[in-house]
Protein backbone atom coordinates (compact mmCIF):
# COMPACT_ATOMS: atom_id res chain seq x y z
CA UNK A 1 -15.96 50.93 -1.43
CA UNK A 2 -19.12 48.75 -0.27
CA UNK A 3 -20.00 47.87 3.08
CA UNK A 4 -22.35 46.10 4.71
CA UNK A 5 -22.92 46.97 7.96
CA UNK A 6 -24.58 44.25 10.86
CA UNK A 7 -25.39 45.25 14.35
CA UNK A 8 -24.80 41.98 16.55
CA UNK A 9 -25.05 40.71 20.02
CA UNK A 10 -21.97 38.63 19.13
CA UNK A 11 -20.23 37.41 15.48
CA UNK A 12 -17.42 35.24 14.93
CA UNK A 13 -15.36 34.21 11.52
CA UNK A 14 -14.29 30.42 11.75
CA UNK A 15 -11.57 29.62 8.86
CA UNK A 16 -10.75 25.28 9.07
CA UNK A 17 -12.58 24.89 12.26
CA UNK A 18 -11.10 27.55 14.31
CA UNK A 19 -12.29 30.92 15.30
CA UNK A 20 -9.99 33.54 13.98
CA UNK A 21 -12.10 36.80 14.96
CA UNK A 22 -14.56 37.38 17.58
CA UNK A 23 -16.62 40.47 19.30
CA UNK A 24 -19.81 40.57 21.39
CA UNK A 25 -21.79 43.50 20.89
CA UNK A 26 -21.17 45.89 17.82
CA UNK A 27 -21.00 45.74 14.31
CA UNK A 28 -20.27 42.61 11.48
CA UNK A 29 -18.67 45.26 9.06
CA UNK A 30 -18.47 43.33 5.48
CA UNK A 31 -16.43 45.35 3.28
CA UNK A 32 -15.52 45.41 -0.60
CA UNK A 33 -12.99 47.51 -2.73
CA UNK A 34 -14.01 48.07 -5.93
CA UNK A 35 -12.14 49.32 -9.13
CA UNK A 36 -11.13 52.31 -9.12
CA UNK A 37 -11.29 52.39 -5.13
CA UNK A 38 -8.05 54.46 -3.10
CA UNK A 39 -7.53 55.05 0.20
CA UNK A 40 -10.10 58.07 0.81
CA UNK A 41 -12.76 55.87 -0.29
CA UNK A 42 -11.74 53.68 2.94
CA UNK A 43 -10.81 56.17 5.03
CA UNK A 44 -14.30 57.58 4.18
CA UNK A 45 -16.42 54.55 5.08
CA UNK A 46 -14.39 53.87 8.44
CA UNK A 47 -15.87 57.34 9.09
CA UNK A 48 -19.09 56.90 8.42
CA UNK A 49 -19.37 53.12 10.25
CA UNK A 50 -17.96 54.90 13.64
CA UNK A 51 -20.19 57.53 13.61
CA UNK A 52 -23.54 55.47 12.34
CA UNK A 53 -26.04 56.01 14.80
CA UNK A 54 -27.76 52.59 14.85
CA UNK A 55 -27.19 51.74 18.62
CA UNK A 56 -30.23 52.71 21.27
CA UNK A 57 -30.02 55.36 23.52
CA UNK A 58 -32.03 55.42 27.33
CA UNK A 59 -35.33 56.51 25.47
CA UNK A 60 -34.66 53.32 22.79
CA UNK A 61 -34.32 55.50 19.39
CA UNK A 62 -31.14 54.82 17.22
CA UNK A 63 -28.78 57.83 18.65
CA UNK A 64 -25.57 56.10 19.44
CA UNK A 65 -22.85 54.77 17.74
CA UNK A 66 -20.91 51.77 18.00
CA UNK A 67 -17.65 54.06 19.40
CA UNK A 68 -20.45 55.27 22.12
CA UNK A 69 -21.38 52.54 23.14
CA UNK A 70 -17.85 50.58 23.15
CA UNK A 71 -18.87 48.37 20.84
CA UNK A 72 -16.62 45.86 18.49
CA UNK A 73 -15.99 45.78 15.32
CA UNK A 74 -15.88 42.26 12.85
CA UNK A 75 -14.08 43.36 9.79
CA UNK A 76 -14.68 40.40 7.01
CA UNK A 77 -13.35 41.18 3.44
CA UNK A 78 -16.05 40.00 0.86
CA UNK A 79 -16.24 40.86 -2.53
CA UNK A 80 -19.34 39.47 -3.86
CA UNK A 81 -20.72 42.40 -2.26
CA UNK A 82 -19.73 44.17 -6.04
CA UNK A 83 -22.13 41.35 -7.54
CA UNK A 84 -23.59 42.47 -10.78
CA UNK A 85 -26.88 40.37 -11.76
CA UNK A 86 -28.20 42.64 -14.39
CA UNK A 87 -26.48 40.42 -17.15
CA UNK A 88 -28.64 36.96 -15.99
CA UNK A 89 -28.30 34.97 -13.18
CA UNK A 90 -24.72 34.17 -12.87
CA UNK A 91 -23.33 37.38 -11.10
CA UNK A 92 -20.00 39.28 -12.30
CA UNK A 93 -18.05 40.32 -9.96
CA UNK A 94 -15.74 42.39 -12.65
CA UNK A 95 -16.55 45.41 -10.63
CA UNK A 96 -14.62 44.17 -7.61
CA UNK A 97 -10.79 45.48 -6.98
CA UNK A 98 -8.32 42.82 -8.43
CA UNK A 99 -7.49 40.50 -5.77
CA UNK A 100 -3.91 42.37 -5.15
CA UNK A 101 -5.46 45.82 -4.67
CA UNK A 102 -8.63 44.51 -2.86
CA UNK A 103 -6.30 42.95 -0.16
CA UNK A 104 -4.10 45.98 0.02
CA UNK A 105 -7.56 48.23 0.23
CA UNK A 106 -8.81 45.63 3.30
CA UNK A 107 -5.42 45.51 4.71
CA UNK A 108 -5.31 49.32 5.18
CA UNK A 109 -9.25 49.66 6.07
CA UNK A 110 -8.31 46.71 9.25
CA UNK A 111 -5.32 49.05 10.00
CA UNK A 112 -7.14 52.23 10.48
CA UNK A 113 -10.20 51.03 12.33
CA UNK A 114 -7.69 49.71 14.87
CA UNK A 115 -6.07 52.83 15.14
CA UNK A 116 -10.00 54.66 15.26
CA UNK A 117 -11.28 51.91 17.69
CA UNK A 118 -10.03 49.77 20.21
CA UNK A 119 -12.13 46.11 19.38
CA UNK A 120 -10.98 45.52 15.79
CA UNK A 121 -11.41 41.73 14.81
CA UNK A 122 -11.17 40.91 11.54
CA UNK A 123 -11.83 37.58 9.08
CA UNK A 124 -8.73 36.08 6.92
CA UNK A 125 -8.80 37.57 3.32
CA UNK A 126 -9.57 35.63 0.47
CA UNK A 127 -10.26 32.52 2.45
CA UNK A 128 -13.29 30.08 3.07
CA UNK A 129 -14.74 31.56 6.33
CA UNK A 130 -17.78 30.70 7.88
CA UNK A 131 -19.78 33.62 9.83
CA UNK A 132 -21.67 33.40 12.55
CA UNK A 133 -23.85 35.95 13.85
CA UNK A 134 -27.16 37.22 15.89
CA UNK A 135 -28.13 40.32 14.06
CA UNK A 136 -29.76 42.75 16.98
CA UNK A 137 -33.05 44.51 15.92
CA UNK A 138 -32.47 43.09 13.18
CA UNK A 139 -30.27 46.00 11.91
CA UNK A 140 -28.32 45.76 8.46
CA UNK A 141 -27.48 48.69 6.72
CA UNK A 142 -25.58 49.03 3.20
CA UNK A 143 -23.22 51.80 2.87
CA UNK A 144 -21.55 52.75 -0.91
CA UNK A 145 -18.66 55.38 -0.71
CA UNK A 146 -17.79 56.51 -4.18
């Protein structure tokens, strides 16, 4: 699975004009199953977001992470992150999950992180959402679980 991981002051996902997910401080988590993806590979990255140490301690170095700090968590499915430009400029996104097991891969990542974390917010699958967002630092990490 691919992630990419935003610390924020605030994000919200707007789907037709209305706000669907919202959180102030923590993380815009964008997230991608790819073929070939199962649960560990999920289970795996909502690890590794909790415990990412991007968030500023007392002395201002990155030591914290977003369950130390009580941060929130934007979960917004997006699976262009599996773009593939080395064929020209048109990407391929062939090494996405088929739409079925990418939503059943999201489904069960938004799941677990609300069991993990108490501020879970989350986009609307598949659909034409508009982020908005004020990245903090900035900060934007890519993570790749294979």
């Amino acid at each position: 699975m691919i992630a990419l991981i935003q610390r924020v002051t605030e994000a919200r996902v707007v789907v037709g004009g209305n706000t669907i997910g919202q959180i102030g401080a923590g993380l815009l988590v964008f997230v991608c199953a790819e073929q070939g993806d199962s649960e560990l590979q999920g289970d795996k990255l909502l690890s590794k977001i909790l415990k990412l140490r991007i968030f500023s301690d007392e002395a201002g170095k990155m030591n914290r992470s977003v369950q130390d700090v009580g941060g929130g968590l934007l979960v917004v499915s997006q699976f262009t992150l599996a773009a593939d430009t080395t064929g020209g400029n048109r990407p391929s996104f062939t090494n996405a999950a088929v739409p079925e097991e990418g939503r059943r891969l999201y489904d069960l990542f938004v799941e677990r992180a609300r069991a993990a974390h108490p501020i879970v917010q989350t986009g609307q699958f598949a659909a034409d959402m508009k982020v908005h967002l004020v990245n903090d630092g900035p900060v934007t990490i890519p993570l790749r679980i294979a």
